[in-house]
Protein backbone atom coordinates (compact mmCIF):
# COMPACT_ATOMS: atom_id res chain seq x y z
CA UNK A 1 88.31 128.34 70.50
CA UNK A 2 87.76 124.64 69.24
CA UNK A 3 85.22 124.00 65.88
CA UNK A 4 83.53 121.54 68.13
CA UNK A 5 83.22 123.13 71.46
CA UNK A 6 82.45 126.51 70.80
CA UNK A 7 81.09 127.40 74.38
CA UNK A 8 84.62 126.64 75.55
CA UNK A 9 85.81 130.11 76.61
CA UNK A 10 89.74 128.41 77.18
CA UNK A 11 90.30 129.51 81.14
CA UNK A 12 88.88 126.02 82.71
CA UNK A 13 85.10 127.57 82.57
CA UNK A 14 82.63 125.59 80.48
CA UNK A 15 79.40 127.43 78.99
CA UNK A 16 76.15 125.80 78.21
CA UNK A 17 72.54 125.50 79.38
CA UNK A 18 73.36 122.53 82.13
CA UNK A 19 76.68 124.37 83.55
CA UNK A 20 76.98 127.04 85.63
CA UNK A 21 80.43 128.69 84.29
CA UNK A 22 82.52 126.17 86.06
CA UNK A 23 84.88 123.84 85.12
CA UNK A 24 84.35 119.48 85.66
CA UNK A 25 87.47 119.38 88.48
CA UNK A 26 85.24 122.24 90.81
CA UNK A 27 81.85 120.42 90.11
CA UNK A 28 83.87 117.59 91.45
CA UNK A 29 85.38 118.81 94.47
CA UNK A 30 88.28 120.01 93.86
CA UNK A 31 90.63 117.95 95.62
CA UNK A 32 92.46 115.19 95.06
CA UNK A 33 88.77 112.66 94.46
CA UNK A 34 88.44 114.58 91.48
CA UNK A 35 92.17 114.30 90.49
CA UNK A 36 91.62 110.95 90.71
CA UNK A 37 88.57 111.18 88.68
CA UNK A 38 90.02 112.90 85.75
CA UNK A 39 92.92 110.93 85.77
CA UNK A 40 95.17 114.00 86.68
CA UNK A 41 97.48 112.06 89.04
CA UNK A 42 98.31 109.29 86.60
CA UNK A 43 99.69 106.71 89.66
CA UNK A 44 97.24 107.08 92.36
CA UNK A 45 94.55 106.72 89.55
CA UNK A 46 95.74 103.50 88.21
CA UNK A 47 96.10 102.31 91.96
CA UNK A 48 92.53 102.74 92.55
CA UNK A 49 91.57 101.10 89.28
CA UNK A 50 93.94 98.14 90.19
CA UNK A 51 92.78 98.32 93.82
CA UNK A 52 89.18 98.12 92.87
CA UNK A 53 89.28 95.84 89.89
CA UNK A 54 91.55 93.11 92.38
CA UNK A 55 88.62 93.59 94.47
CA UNK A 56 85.75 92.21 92.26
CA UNK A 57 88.60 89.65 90.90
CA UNK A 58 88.49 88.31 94.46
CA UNK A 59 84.54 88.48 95.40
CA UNK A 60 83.45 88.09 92.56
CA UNK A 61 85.19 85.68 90.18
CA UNK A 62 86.90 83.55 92.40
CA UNK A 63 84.27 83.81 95.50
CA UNK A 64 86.39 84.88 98.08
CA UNK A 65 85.24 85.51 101.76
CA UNK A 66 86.36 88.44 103.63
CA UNK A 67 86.79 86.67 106.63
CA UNK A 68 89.36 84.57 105.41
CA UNK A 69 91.22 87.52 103.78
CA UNK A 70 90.87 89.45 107.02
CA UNK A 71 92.23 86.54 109.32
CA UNK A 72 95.17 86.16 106.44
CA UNK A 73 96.13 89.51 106.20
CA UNK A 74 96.15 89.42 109.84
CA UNK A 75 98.70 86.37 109.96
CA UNK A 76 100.62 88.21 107.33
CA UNK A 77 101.09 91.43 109.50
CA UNK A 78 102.09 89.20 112.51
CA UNK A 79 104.62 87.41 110.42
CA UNK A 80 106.01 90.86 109.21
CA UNK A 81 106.13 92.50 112.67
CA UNK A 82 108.16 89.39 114.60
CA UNK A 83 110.44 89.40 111.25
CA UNK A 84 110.72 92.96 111.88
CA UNK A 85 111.20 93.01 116.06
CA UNK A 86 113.73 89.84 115.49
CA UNK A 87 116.16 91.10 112.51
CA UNK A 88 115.81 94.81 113.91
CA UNK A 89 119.03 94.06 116.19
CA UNK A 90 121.01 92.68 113.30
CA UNK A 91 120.41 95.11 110.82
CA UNK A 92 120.84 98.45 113.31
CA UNK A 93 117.62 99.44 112.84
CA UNK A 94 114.49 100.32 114.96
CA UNK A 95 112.03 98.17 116.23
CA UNK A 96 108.46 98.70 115.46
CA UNK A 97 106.78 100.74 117.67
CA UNK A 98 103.32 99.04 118.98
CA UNK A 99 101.23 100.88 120.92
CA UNK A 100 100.19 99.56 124.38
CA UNK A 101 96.28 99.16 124.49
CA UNK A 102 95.71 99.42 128.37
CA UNK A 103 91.75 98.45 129.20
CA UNK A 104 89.98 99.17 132.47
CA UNK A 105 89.03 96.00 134.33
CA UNK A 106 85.89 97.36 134.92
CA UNK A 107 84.98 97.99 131.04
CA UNK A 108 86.49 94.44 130.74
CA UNK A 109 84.19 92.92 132.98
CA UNK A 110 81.18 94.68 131.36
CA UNK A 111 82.39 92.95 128.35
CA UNK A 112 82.71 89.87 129.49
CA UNK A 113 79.33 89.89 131.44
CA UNK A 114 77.37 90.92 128.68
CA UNK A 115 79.18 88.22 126.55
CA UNK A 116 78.37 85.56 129.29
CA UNK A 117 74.50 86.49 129.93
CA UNK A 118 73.78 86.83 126.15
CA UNK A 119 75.66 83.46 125.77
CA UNK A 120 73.56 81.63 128.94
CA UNK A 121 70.36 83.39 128.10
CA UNK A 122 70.88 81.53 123.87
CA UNK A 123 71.95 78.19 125.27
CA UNK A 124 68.86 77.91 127.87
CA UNK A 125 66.65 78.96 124.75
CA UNK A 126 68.00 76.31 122.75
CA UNK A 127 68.01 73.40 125.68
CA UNK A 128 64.04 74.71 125.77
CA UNK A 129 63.50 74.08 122.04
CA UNK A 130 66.02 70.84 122.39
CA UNK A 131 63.88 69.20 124.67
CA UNK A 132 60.33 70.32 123.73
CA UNK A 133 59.88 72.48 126.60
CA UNK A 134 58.67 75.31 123.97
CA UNK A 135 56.82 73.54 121.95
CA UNK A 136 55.59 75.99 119.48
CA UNK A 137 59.22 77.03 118.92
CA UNK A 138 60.18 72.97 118.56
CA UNK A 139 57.62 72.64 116.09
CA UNK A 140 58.39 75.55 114.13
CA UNK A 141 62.09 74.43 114.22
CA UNK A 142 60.81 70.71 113.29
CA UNK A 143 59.14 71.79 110.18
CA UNK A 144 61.59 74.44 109.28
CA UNK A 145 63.58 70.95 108.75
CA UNK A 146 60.96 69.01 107.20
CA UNK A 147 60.59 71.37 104.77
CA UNK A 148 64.36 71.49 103.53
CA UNK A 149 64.59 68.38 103.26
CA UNK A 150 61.01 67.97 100.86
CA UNK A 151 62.38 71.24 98.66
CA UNK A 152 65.91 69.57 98.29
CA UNK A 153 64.54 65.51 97.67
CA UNK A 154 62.22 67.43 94.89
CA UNK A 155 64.78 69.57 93.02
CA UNK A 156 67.08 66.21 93.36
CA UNK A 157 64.88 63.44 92.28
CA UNK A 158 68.00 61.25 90.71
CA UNK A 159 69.74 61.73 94.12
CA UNK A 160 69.53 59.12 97.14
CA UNK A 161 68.32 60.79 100.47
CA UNK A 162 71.84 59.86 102.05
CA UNK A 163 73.24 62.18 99.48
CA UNK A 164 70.20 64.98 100.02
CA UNK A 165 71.42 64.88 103.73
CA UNK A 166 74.84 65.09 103.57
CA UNK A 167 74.77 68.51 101.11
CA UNK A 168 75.70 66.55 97.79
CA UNK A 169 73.03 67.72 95.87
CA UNK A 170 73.71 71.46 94.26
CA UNK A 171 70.51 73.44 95.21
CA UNK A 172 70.42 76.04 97.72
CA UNK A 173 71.00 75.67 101.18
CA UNK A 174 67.52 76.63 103.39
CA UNK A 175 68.51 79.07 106.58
């Protein structure tokens, strides 16, 4: 028994008002989350601490999107899989193996009709509002603009209204 954990009975179990006789890798799970947790599997801990922390590195301090890292990470797996398929032959080794993704033509054209009424149905709304044939919706889009532009020529007095329109003033962008 410890001096300064004297409810510590030695087998894993850990007394006390707020614990129920069992010990902190049960009341986690278990498993391999909670080997994780307690830092019992020393390398897959420090990859998801390295994992994670690259994470916020990317979002957060240098403002990364995620559609740009999708679409490169994308490029990069391309570029790995023709490397792969081309120096297969010259190495002796197999090809990757890419599973064939067979679609219905039927589910394809549901697709693509959906796609191509939902498409028609937002360009006739917009050729409405475009040419005032809604006119509450033109007006509502008309001040919607007016408004941007009063909010950004007032929190950019010192800037010409060239520079208000083209985005060179840093205040926030109205949607």
């Amino acid at each position: 028994m410890h001096p300064h954990f004297p409810d510590d009975h030695g087998d894993g179990r850990v007394g006390g008002p707020f614990h129920s006789q069992k010990s902190i890798h049960k009341l986690l799970g278990g498993g391999k989350v909670a080997d994780v947790l307690l830092w019992k599997d020393r390398n897959l801990s420090a990859g998801v601490l390295l994992g994670a922390t690259l994470i916020w590195y990317l979002f957060e301090v240098v403002e990364y999107n995620i559609i740009p890292l999708l679409c490169q990470i994308a490029i990069l797996a391309m570029l790995v899989i023709f490397i792969w398929s081309n120096a297969a032959p010259l190495l002796n080794i197999a090809p990757p193996r890419i599973p064939e993704v067979i679609i219905s033509e039927h589910a394809f054209r549901q697709v693509a009709e959906t796609i191509h009424y939902k498409l028609a149905h937002t360009v006739a709304a917009l050729y409405d509002i475009a040419c005032g044939k809604d006119l509450k919706k033109f007006l509502l889009v008309q001040n919607k603009h007016l408004l941007c532009y009063l909010y950004k020529k007032k929190q950019c007095d010192n800037c010409s209204s060239a520079k208000i329109i083209e985005g060179y003033c840093k205040v926030p962008t109205c949607v």
